[in-house]
N, C-alpha and C. Protein backbone atom coordinates (compact mmCIF):
# COMPACT_ATOMS: atom_id res chain seq x y z
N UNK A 1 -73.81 -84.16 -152.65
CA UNK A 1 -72.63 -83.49 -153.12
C UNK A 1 -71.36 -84.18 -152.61
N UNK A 2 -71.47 -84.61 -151.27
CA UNK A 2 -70.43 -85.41 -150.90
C UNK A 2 -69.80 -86.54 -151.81
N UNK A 3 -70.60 -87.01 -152.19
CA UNK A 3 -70.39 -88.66 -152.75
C UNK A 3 -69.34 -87.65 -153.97
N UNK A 4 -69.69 -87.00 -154.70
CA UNK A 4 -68.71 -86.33 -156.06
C UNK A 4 -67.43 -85.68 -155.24
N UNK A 5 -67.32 -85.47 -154.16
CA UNK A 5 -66.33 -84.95 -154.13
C UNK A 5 -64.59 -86.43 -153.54
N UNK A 6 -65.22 -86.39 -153.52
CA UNK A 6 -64.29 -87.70 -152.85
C UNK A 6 -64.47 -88.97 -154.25
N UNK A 7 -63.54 -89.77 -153.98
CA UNK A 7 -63.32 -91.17 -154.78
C UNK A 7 -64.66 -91.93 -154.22
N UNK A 8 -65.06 -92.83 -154.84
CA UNK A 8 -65.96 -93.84 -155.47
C UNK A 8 -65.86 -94.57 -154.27
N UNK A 9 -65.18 -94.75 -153.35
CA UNK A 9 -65.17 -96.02 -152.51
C UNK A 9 -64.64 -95.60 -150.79
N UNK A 10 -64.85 -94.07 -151.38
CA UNK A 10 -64.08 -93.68 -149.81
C UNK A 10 -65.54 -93.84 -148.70
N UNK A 11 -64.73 -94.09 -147.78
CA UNK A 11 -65.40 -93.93 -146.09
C UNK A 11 -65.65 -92.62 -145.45
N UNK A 12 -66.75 -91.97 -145.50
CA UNK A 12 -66.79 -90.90 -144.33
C UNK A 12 -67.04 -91.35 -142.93
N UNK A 13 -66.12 -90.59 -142.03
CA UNK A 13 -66.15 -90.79 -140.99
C UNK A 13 -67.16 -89.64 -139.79
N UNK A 14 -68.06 -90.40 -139.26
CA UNK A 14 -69.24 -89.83 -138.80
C UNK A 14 -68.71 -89.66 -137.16
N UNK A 15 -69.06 -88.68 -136.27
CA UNK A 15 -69.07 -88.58 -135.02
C UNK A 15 -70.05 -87.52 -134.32
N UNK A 16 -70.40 -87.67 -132.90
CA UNK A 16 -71.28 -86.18 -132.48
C UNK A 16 -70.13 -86.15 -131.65
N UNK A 17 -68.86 -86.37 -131.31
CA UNK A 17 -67.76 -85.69 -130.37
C UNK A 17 -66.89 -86.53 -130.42
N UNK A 18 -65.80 -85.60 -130.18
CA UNK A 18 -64.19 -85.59 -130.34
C UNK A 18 -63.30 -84.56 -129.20
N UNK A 19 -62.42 -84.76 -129.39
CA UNK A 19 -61.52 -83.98 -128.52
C UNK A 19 -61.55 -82.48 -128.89
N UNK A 20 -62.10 -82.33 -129.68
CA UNK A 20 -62.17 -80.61 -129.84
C UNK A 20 -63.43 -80.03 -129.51
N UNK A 21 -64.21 -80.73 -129.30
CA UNK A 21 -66.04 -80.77 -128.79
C UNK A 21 -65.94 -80.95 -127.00
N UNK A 22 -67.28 -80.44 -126.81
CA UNK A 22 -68.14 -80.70 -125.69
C UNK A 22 -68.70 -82.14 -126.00
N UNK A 23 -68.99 -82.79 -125.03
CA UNK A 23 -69.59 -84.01 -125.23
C UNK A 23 -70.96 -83.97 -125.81
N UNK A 24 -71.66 -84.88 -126.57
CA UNK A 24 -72.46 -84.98 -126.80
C UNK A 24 -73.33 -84.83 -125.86
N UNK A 25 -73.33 -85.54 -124.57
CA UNK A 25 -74.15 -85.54 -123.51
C UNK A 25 -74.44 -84.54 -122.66
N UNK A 26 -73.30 -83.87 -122.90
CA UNK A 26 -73.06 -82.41 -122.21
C UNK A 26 -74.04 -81.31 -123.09
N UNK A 27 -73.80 -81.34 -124.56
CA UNK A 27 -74.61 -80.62 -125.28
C UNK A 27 -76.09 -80.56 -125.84
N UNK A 28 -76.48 -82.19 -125.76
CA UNK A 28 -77.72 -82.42 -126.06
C UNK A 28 -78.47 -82.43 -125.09
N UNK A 29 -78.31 -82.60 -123.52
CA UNK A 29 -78.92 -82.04 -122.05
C UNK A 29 -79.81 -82.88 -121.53
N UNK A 30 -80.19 -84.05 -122.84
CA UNK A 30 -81.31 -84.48 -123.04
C UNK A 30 -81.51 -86.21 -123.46
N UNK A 31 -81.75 -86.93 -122.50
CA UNK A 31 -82.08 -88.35 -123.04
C UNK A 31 -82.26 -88.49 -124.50
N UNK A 32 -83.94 -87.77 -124.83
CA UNK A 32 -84.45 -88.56 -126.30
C UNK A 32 -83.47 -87.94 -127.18
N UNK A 33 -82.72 -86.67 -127.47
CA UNK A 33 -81.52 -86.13 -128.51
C UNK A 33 -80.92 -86.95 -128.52
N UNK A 34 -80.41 -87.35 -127.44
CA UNK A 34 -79.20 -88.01 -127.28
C UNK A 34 -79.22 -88.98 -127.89
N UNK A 35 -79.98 -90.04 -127.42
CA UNK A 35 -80.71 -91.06 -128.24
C UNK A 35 -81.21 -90.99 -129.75
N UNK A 36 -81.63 -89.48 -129.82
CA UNK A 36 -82.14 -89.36 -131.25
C UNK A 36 -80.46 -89.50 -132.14
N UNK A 37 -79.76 -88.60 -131.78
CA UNK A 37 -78.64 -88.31 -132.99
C UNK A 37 -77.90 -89.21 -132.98
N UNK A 38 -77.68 -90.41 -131.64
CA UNK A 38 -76.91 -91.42 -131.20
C UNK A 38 -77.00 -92.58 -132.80
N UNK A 39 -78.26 -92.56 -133.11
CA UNK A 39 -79.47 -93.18 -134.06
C UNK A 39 -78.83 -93.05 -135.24
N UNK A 40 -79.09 -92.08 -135.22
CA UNK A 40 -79.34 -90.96 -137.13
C UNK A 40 -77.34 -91.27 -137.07
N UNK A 41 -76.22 -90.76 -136.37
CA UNK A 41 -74.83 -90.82 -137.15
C UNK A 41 -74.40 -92.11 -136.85
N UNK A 42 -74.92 -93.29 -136.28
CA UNK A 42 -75.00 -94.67 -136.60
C UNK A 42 -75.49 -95.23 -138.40
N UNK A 43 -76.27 -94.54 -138.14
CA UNK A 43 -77.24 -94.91 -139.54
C UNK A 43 -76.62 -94.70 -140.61
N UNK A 44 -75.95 -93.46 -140.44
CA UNK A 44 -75.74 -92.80 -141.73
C UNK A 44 -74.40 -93.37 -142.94
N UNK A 45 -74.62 -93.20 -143.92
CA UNK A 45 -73.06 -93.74 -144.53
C UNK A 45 -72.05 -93.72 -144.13
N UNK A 46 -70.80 -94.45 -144.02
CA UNK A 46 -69.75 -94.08 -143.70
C UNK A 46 -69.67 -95.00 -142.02
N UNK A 47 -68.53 -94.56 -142.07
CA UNK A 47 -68.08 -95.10 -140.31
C UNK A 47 -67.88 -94.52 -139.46
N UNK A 48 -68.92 -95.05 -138.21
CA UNK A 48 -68.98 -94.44 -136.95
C UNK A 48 -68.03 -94.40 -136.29
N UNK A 49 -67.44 -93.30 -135.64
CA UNK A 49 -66.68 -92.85 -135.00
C UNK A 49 -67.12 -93.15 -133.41
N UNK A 50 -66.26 -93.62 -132.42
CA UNK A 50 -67.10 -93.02 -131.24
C UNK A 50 -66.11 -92.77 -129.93
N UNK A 51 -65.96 -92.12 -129.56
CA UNK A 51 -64.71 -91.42 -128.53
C UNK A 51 -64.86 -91.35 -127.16
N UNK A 52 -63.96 -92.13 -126.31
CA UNK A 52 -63.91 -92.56 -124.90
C UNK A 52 -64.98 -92.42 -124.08
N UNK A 53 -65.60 -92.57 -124.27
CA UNK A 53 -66.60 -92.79 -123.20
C UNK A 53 -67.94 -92.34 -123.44
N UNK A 54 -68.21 -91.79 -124.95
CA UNK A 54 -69.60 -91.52 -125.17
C UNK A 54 -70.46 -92.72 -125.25
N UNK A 55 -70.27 -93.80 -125.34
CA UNK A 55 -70.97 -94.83 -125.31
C UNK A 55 -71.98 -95.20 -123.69
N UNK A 56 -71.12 -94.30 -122.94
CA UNK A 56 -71.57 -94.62 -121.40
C UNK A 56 -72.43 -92.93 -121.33
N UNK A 57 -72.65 -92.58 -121.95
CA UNK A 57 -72.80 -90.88 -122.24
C UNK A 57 -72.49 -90.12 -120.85
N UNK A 58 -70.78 -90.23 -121.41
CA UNK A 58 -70.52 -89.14 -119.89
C UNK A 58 -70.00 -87.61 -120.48
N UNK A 59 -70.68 -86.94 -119.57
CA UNK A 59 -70.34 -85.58 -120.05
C UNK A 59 -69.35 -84.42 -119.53
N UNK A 60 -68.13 -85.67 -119.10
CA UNK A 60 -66.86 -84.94 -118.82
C UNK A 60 -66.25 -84.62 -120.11
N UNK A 61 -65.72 -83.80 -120.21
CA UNK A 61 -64.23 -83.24 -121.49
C UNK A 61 -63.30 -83.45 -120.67
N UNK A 62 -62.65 -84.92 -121.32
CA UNK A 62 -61.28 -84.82 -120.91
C UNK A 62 -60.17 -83.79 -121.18
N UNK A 63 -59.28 -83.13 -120.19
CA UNK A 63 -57.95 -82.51 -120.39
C UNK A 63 -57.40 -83.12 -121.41
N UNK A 64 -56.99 -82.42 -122.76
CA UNK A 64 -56.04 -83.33 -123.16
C UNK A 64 -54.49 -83.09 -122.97
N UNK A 65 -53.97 -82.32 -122.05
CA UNK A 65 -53.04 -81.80 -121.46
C UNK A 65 -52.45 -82.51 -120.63
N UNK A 66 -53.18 -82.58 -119.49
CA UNK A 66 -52.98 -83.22 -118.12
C UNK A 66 -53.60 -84.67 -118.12
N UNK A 67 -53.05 -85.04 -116.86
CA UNK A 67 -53.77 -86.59 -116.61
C UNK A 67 -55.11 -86.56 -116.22
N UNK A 68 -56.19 -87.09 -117.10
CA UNK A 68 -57.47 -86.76 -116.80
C UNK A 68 -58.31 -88.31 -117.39
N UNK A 69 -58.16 -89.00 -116.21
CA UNK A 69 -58.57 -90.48 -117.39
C UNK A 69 -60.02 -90.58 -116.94
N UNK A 70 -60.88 -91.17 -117.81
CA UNK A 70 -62.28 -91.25 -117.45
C UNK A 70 -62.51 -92.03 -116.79
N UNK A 71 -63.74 -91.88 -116.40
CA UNK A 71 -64.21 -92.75 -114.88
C UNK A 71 -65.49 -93.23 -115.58
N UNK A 72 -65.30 -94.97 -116.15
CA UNK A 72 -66.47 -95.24 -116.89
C UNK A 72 -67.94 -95.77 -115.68
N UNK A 73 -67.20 -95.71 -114.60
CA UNK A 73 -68.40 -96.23 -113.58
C UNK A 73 -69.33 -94.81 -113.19
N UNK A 74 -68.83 -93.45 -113.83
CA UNK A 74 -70.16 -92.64 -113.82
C UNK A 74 -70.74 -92.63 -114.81
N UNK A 75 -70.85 -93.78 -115.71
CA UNK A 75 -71.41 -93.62 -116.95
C UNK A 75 -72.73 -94.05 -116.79
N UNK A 76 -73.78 -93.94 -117.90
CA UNK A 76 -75.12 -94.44 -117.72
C UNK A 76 -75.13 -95.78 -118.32
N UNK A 77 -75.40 -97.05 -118.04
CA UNK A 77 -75.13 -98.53 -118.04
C UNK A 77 -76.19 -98.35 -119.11
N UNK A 78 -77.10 -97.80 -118.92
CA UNK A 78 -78.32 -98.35 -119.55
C UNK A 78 -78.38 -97.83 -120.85
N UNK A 79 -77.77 -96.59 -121.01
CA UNK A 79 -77.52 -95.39 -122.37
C UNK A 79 -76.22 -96.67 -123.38
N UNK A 80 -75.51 -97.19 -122.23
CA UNK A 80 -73.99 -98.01 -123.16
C UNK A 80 -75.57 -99.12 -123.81
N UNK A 81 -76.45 -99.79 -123.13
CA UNK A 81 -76.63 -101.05 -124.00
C UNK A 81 -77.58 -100.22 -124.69
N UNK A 82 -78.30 -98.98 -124.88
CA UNK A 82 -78.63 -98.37 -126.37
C UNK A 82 -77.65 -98.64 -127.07
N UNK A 83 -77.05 -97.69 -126.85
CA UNK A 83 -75.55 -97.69 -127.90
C UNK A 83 -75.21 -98.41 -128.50
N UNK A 84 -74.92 -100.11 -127.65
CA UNK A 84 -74.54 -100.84 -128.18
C UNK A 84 -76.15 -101.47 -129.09
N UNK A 85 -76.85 -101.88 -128.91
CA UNK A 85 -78.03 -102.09 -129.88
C UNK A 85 -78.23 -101.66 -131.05
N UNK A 86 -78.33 -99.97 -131.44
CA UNK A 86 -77.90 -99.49 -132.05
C UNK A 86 -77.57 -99.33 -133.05
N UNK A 87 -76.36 -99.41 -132.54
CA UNK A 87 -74.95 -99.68 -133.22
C UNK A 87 -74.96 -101.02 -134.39
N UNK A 88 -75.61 -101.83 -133.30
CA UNK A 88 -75.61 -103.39 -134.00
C UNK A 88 -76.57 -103.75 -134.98
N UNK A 89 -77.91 -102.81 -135.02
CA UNK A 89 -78.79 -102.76 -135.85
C UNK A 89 -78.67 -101.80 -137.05
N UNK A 90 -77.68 -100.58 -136.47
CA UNK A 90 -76.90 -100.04 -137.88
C UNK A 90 -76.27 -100.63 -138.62
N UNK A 91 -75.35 -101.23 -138.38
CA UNK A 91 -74.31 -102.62 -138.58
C UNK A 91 -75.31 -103.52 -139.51
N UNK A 92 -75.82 -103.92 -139.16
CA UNK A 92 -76.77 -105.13 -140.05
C UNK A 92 -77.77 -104.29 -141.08
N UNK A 93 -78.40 -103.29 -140.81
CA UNK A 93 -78.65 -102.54 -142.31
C UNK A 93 -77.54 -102.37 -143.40
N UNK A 94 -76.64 -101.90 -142.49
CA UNK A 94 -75.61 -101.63 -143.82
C UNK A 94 -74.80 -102.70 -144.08
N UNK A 95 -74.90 -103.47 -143.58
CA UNK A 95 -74.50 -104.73 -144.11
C UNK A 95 -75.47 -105.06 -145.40
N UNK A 96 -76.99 -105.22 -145.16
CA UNK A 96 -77.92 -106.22 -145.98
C UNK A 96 -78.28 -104.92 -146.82
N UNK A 97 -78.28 -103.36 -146.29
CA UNK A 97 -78.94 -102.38 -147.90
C UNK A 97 -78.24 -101.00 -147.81
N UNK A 98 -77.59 -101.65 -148.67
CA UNK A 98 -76.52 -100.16 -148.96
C UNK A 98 -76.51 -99.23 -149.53
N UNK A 99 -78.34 -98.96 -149.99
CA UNK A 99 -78.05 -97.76 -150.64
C UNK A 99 -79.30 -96.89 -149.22
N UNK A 100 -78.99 -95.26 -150.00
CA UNK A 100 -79.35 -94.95 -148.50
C UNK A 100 -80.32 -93.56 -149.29
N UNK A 101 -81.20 -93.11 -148.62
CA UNK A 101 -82.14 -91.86 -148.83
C UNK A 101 -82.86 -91.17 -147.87
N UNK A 102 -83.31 -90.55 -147.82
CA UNK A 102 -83.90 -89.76 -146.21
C UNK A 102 -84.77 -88.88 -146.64
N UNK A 103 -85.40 -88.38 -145.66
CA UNK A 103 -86.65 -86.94 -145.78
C UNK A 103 -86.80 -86.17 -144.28
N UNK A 104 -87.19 -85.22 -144.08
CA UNK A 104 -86.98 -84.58 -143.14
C UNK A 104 -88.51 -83.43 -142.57
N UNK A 105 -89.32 -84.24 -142.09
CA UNK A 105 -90.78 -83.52 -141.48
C UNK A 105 -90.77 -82.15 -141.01
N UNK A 106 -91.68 -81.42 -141.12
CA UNK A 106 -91.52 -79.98 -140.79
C UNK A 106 -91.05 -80.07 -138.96
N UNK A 107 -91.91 -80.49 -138.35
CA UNK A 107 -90.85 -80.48 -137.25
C UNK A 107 -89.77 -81.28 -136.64
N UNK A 108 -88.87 -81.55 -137.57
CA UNK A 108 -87.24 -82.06 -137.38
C UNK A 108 -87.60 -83.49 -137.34
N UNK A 109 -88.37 -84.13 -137.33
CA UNK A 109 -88.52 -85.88 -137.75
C UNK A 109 -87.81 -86.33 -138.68
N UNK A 110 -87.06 -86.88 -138.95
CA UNK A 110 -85.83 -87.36 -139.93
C UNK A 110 -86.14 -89.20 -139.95
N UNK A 111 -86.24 -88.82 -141.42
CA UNK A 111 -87.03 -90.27 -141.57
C UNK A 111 -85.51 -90.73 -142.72
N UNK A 112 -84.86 -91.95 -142.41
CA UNK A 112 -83.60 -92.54 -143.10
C UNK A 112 -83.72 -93.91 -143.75
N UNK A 113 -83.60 -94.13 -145.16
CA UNK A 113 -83.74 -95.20 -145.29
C UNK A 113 -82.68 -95.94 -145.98
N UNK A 114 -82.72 -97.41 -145.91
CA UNK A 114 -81.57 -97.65 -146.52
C UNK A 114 -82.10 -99.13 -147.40
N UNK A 115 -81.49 -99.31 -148.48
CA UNK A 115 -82.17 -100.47 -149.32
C UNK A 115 -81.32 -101.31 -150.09
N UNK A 116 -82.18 -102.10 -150.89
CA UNK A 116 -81.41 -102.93 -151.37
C UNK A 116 -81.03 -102.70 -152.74
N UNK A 117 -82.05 -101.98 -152.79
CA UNK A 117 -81.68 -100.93 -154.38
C UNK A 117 -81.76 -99.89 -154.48
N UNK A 118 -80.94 -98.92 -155.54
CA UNK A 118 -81.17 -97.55 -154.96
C UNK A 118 -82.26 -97.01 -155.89
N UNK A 119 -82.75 -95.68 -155.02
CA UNK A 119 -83.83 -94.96 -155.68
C UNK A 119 -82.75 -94.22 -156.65
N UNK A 120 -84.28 -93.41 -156.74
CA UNK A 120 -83.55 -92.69 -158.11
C UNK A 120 -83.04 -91.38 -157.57
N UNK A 121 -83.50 -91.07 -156.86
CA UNK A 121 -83.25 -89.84 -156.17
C UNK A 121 -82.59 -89.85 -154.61
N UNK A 122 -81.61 -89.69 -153.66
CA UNK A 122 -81.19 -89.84 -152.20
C UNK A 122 -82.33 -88.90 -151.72
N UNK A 123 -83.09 -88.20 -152.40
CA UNK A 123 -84.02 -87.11 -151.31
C UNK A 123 -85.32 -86.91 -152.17
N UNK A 124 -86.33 -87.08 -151.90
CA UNK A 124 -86.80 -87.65 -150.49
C UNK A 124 -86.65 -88.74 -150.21
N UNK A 125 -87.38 -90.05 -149.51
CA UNK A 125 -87.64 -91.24 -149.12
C UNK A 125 -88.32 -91.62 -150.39
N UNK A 126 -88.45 -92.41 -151.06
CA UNK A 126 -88.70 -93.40 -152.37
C UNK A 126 -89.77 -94.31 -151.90
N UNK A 127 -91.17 -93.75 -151.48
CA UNK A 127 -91.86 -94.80 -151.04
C UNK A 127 -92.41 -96.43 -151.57
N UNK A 128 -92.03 -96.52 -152.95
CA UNK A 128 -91.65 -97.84 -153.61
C UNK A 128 -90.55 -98.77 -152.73
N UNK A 129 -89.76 -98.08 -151.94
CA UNK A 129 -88.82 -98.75 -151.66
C UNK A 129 -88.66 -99.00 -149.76
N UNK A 130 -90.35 -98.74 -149.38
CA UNK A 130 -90.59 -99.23 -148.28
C UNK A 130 -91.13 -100.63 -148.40
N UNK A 131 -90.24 -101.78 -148.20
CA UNK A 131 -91.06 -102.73 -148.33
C UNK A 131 -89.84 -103.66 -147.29
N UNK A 132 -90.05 -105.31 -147.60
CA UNK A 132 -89.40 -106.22 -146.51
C UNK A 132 -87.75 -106.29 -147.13
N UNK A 133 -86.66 -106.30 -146.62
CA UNK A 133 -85.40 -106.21 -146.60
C UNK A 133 -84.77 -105.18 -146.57
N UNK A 134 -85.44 -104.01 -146.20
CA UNK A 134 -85.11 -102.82 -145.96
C UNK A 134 -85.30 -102.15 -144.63
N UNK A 135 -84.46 -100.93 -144.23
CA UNK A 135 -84.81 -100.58 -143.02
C UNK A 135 -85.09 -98.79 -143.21
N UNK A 136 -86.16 -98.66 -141.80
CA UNK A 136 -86.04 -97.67 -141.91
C UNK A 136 -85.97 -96.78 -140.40
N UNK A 137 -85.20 -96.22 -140.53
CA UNK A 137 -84.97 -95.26 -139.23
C UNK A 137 -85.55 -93.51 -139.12
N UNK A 138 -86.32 -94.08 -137.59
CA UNK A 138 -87.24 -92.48 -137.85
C UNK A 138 -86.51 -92.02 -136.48
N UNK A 139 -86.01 -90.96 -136.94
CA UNK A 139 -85.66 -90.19 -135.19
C UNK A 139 -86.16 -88.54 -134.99
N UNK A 140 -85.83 -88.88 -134.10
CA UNK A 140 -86.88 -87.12 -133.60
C UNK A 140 -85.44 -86.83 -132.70
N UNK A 141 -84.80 -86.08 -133.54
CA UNK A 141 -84.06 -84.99 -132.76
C UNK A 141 -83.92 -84.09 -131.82
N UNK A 142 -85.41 -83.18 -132.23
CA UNK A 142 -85.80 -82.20 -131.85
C UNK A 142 -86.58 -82.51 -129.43
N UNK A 143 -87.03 -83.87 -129.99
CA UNK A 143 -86.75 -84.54 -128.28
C UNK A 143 -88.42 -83.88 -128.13
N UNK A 144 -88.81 -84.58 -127.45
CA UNK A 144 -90.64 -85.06 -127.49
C UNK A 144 -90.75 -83.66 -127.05
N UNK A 145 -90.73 -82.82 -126.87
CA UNK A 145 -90.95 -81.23 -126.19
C UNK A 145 -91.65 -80.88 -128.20
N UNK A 146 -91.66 -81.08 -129.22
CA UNK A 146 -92.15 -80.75 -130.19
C UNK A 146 -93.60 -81.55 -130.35
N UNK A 147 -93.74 -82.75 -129.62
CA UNK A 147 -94.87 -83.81 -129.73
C UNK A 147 -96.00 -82.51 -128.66
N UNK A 148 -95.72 -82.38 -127.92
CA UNK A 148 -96.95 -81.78 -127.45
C UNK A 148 -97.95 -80.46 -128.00
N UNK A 149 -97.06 -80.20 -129.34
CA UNK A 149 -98.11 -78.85 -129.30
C UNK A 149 -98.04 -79.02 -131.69
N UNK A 150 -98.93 -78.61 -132.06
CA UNK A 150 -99.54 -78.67 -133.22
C UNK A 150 -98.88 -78.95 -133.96
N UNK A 151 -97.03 -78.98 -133.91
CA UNK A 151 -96.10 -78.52 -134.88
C UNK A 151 -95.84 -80.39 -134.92
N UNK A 152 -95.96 -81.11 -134.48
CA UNK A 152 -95.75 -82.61 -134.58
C UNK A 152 -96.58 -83.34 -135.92
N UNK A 153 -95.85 -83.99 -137.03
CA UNK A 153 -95.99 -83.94 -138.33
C UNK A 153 -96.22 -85.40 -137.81
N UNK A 154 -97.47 -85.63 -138.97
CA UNK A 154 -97.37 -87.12 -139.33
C UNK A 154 -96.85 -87.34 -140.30
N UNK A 155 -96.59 -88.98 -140.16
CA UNK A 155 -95.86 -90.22 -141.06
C UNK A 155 -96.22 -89.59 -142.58
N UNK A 156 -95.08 -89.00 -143.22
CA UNK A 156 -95.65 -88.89 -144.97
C UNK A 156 -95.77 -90.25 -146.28
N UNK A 157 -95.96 -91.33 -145.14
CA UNK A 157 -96.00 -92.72 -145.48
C UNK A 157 -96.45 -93.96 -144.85
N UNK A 158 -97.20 -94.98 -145.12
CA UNK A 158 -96.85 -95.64 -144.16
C UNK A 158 -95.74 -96.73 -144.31
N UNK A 159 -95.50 -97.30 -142.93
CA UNK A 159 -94.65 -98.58 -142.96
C UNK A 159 -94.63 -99.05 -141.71
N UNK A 160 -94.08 -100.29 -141.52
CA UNK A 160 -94.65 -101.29 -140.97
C UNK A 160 -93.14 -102.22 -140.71
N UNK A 161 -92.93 -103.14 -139.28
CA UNK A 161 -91.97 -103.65 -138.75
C UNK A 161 -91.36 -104.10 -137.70
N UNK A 162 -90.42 -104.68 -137.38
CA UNK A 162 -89.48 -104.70 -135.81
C UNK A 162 -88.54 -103.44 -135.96
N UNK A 163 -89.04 -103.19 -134.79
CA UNK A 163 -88.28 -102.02 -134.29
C UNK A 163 -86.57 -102.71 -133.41
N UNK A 164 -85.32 -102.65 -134.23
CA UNK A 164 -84.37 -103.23 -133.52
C UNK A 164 -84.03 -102.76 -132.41
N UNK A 165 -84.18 -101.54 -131.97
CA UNK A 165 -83.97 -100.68 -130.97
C UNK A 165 -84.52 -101.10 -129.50
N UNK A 166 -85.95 -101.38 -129.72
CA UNK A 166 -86.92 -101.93 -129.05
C UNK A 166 -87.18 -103.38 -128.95
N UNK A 167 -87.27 -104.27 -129.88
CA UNK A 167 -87.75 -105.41 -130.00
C UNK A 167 -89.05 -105.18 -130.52
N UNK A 168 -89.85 -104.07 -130.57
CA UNK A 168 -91.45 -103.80 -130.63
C UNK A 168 -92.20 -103.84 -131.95
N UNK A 169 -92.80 -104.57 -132.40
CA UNK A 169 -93.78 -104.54 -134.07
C UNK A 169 -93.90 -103.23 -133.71
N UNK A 170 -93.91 -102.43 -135.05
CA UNK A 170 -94.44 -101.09 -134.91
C UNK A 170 -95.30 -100.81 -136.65
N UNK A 171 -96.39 -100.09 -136.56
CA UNK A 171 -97.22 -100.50 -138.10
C UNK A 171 -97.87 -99.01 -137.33
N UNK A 172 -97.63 -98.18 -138.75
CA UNK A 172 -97.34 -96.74 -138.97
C UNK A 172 -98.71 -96.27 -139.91
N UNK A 173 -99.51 -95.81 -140.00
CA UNK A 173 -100.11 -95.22 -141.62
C UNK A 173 -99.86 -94.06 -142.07
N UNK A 174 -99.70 -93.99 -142.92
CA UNK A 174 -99.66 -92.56 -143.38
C UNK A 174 -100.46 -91.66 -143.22
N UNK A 175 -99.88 -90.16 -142.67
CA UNK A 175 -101.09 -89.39 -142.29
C UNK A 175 -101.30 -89.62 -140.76
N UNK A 176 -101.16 -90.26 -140.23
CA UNK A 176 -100.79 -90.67 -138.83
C UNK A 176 -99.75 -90.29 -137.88
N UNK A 177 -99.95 -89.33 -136.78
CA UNK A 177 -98.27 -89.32 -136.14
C UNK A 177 -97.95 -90.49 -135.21
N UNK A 178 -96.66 -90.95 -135.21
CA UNK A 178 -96.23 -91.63 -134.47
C UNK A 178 -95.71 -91.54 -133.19
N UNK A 179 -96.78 -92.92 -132.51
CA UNK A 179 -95.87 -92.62 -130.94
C UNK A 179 -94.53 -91.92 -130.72
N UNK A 180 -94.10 -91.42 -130.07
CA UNK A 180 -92.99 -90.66 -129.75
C UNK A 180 -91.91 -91.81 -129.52
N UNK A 181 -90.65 -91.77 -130.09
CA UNK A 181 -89.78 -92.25 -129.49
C UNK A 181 -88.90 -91.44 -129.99
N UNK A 182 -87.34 -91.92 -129.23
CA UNK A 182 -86.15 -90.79 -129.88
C UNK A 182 -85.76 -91.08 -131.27
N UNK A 183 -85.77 -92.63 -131.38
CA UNK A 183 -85.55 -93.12 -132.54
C UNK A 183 -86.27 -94.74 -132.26
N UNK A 184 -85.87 -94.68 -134.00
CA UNK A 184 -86.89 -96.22 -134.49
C UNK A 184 -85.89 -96.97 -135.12
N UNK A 185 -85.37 -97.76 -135.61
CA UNK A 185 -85.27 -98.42 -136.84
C UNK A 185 -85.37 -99.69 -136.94
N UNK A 186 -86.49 -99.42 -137.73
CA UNK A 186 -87.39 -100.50 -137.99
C UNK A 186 -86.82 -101.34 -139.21
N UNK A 187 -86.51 -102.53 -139.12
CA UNK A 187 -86.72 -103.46 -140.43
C UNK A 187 -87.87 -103.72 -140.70
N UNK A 188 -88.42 -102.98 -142.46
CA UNK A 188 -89.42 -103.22 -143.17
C UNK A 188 -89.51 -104.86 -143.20
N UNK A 189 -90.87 -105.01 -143.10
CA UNK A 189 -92.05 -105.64 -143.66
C UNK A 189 -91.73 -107.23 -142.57
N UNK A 190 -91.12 -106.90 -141.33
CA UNK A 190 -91.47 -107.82 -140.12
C UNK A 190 -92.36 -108.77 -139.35
């Protein structure tokens, strides 16, 4: 519905926090979320937003009143080079496949894809259109506390790849659940 409401060429602008928010880090409590949604509003159409210091995921709210400047040396070093990875592997999907579709597993698995041609449909995932020059990003929101008990859905596909996130081949079948991570995105057919 978005795409009709706006002009043909506009930019949405994506963020999980701003100056009128709690931090992301503050709200998600949680490494793999954090990591998961860090993923998924990278991914998504449009341009990432990202605001003083979530990249280091610190979970101060700055004053915006008073003098309150952030202190990036309590940040997590290791959360900034996610971020930045990321970021850079979002960047290069939407650079090389710009059209985009997704599906969403009964327990909150959010599977995103993006291609070089578009399906016919943005919903579900277009499994014709899992193949090599495409990417696909699987994140688990919901944060591995759903992996341990029955409600953890397998792959409604398979696929197969480098995981940019990781560096890691990862080869999926359908019908299969996947190792746990917060997020994936994998470039098809690696």
């Amino acid at each position: 519905m978005q795409e009709t409401l706006y002009p043909k060429d506009a930019k949405k602008l994506r963020y999980l926090e701003n100056h009128d928010q709690e931090r992301a880090a503050h709200r998600l409590a949680a490494d793999g979320p954090l990591r998961a949604w860090t993923a998924l509003y990278q991914f998504l159409p449009g341009v990432s937003m990202t605001y003083m210091g979530q990249e280091r995921a610190l979970d101060h709210r700055p004053d915006l009143f008073e003098r309150d400047p952030i202190e990036p040396e309590r940040g997590d070093m290791e959360f900034e080079r996610y971020f930045r990875e990321s970021l850079r592997a979002a960047k290069e999907a939407k650079q090389r496949a710009p059209f985009f579709s997704w599906s969403v597993a009964e327990d909150g698995t959010v599977y995103c894809l993006r291609s070089t041609e578009a399906a016919l449909n943005p919903h579900p995932v277009d499994q014709t259109l899992l193949k090599k020059g495409n990417y696909l990003l699987v994140a688990q929101p919901e944060g591995e506390a759903t992996r341990g008990n029955a409600t953890a859905s397998a792959a409604p596909f398979s696929f197969g790849g480098t995981d940019l996130l990781s560096g890691e081949k990862v080869r999926v079948s359908g019908g299969a659940t996947p190792a746990y991570a917060p997020a994936m995105l994998i470039r098809l057919g690696d």
